[in-house]
C-alpha atoms as a PDB file:
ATOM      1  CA  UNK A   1      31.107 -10.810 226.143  1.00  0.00           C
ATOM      2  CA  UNK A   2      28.231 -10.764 228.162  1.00  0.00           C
ATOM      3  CA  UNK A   3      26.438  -7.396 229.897  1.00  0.00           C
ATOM      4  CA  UNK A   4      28.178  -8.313 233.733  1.00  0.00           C
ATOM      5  CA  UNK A   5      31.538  -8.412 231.546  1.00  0.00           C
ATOM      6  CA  UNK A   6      31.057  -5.733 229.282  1.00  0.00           C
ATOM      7  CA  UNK A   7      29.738  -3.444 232.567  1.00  0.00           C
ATOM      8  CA  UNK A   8      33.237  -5.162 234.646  1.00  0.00           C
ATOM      9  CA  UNK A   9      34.628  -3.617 231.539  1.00  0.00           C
ATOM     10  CA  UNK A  10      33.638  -0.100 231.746  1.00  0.00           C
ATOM     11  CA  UNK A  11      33.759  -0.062 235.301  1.00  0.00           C
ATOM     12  CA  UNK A  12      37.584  -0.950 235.263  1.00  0.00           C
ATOM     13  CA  UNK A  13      38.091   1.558 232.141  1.00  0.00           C
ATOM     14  CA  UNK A  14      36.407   4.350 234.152  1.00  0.00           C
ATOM     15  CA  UNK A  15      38.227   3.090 237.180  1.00  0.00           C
ATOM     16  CA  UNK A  16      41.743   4.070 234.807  1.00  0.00           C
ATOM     17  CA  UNK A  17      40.394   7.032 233.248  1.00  0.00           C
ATOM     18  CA  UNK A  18      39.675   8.286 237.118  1.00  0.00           C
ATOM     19  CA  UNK A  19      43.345   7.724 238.143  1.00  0.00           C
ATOM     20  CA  UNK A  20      44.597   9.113 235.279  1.00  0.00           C
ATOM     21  CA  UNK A  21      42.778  12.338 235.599  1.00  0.00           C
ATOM     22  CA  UNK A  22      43.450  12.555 239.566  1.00  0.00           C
ATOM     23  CA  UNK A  23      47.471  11.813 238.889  1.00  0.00           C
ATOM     24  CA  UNK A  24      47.626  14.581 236.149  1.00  0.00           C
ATOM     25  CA  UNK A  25      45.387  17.383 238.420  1.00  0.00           C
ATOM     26  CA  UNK A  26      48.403  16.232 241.373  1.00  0.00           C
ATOM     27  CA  UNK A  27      51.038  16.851 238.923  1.00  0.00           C
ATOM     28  CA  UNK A  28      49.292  19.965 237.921  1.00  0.00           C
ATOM     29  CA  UNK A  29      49.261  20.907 241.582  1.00  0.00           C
ATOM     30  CA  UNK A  30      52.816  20.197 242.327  1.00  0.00           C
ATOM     31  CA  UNK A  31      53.909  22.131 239.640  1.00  0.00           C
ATOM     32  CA  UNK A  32      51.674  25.476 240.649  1.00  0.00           C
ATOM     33  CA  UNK A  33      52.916  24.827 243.694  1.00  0.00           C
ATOM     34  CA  UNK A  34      56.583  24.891 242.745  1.00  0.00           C
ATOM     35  CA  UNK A  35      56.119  27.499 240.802  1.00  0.00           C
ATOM     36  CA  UNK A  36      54.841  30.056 243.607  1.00  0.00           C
ATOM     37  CA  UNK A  37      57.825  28.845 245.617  1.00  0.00           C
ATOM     38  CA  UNK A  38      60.299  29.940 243.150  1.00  0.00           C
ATOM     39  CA  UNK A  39      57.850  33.410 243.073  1.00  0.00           C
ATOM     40  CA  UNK A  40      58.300  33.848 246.348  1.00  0.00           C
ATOM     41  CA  UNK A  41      61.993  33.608 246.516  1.00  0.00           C
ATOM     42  CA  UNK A  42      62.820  35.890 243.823  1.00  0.00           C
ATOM     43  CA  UNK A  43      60.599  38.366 245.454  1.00  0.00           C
ATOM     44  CA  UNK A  44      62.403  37.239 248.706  1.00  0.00           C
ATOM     45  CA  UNK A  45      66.009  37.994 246.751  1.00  0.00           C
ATOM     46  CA  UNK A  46      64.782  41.281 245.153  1.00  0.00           C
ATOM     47  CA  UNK A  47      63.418  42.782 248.518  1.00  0.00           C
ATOM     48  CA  UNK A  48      67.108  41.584 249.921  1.00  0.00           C
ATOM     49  CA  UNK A  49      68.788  43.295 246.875  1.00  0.00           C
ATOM     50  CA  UNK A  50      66.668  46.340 247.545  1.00  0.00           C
ATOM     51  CA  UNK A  51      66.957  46.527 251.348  1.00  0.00           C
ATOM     52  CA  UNK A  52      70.667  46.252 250.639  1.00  0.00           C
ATOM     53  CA  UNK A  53      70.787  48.796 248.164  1.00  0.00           C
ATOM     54  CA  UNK A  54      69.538  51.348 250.882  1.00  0.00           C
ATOM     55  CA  UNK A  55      71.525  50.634 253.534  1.00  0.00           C
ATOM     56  CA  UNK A  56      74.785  51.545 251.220  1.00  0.00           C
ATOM     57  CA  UNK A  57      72.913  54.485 250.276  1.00  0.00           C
ATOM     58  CA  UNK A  58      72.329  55.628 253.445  1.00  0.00           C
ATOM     59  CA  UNK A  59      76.199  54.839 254.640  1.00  0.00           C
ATOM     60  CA  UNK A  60      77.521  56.535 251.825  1.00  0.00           C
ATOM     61  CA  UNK A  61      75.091  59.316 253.138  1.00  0.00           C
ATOM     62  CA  UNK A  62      75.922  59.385 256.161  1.00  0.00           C
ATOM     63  CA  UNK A  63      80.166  58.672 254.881  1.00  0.00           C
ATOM     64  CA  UNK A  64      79.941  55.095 256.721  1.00  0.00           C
ATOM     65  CA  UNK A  65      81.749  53.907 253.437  1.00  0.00           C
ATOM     66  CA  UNK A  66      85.290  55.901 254.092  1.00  0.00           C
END
Protein backbone atom coordinates (compact mmCIF):
# COMPACT_ATOMS: atom_id res chain seq x y z
CA UNK A 1 0.00 0.00 0.00
CA UNK A 2 1.43 3.10 -0.82
CA UNK A 3 1.32 6.60 1.48
CA UNK A 4 -1.80 8.26 -0.98
CA UNK A 5 -3.55 4.75 -0.13
CA UNK A 6 -2.65 4.25 3.26
CA UNK A 7 -3.66 8.28 3.93
CA UNK A 8 -7.23 7.36 1.49
CA UNK A 9 -7.24 4.80 4.22
CA UNK A 10 -7.31 6.76 7.31
CA UNK A 11 -9.15 9.42 5.83
CA UNK A 12 -12.15 7.01 5.05
CA UNK A 13 -11.63 5.26 8.65
CA UNK A 14 -11.83 8.70 10.31
CA UNK A 15 -14.55 9.58 7.89
CA UNK A 16 -16.58 6.23 9.79
CA UNK A 17 -15.36 6.83 13.13
CA UNK A 18 -16.93 10.62 12.62
CA UNK A 19 -20.39 9.22 11.68
CA UNK A 20 -20.37 6.87 14.16
CA UNK A 21 -19.72 9.25 16.94
CA UNK A 22 -22.28 11.99 15.44
CA UNK A 23 -25.16 9.04 15.07
CA UNK A 24 -24.59 7.86 18.74
CA UNK A 25 -24.45 11.81 20.30
CA UNK A 26 -28.17 12.02 18.01
CA UNK A 27 -29.33 8.96 19.62
CA UNK A 28 -28.08 10.25 22.86
CA UNK A 29 -30.06 13.40 22.15
CA UNK A 30 -33.26 11.80 21.20
CA UNK A 31 -33.31 9.86 24.10
CA UNK A 32 -32.68 13.03 26.69
CA UNK A 33 -35.06 14.45 24.81
CA UNK A 34 -37.70 11.78 25.28
CA UNK A 35 -36.96 11.48 28.46
CA UNK A 36 -37.83 15.23 29.58
CA UNK A 37 -41.05 14.72 27.63
CA UNK A 38 -42.18 11.90 29.68
CA UNK A 39 -40.87 14.41 32.85
CA UNK A 40 -42.95 16.82 31.85
CA UNK A 41 -46.09 14.87 31.57
CA UNK A 42 -45.99 13.20 34.78
CA UNK A 43 -45.48 16.53 36.32
CA UNK A 44 -48.33 17.63 33.92
CA UNK A 45 -50.59 14.47 35.44
CA UNK A 46 -49.52 15.09 39.09
CA UNK A 47 -50.36 18.93 39.02
CA UNK A 48 -53.88 17.58 37.34
CA UNK A 49 -54.20 14.97 40.19
CA UNK A 50 -53.43 17.72 42.66
CA UNK A 51 -55.57 20.53 41.21
CA UNK A 52 -58.29 17.89 41.27
CA UNK A 53 -57.77 16.86 44.62
CA UNK A 54 -58.62 20.52 45.77
CA UNK A 55 -61.43 21.21 44.00
CA UNK A 56 -63.25 18.02 45.82
CA UNK A 57 -61.88 19.37 48.87
CA UNK A 58 -63.20 22.51 48.56
CA UNK A 59 -66.86 21.05 47.34
CA UNK A 60 -66.99 18.81 50.08
CA UNK A 61 -66.22 22.12 52.03
CA UNK A 62 -68.41 24.00 50.81
CA UNK A 63 -71.20 20.48 50.71
CA UNK A 64 -71.09 20.71 46.69
CA UNK A 65 -70.74 16.81 47.02
CA UNK A 66 -74.50 16.12 48.55
Amino acid sequence: MDNSQRASHQAGQAKGQAQEKASNMMDSASNAAQSAKESAQNAGQQMQQKAQGAAESVRDAMGGNK
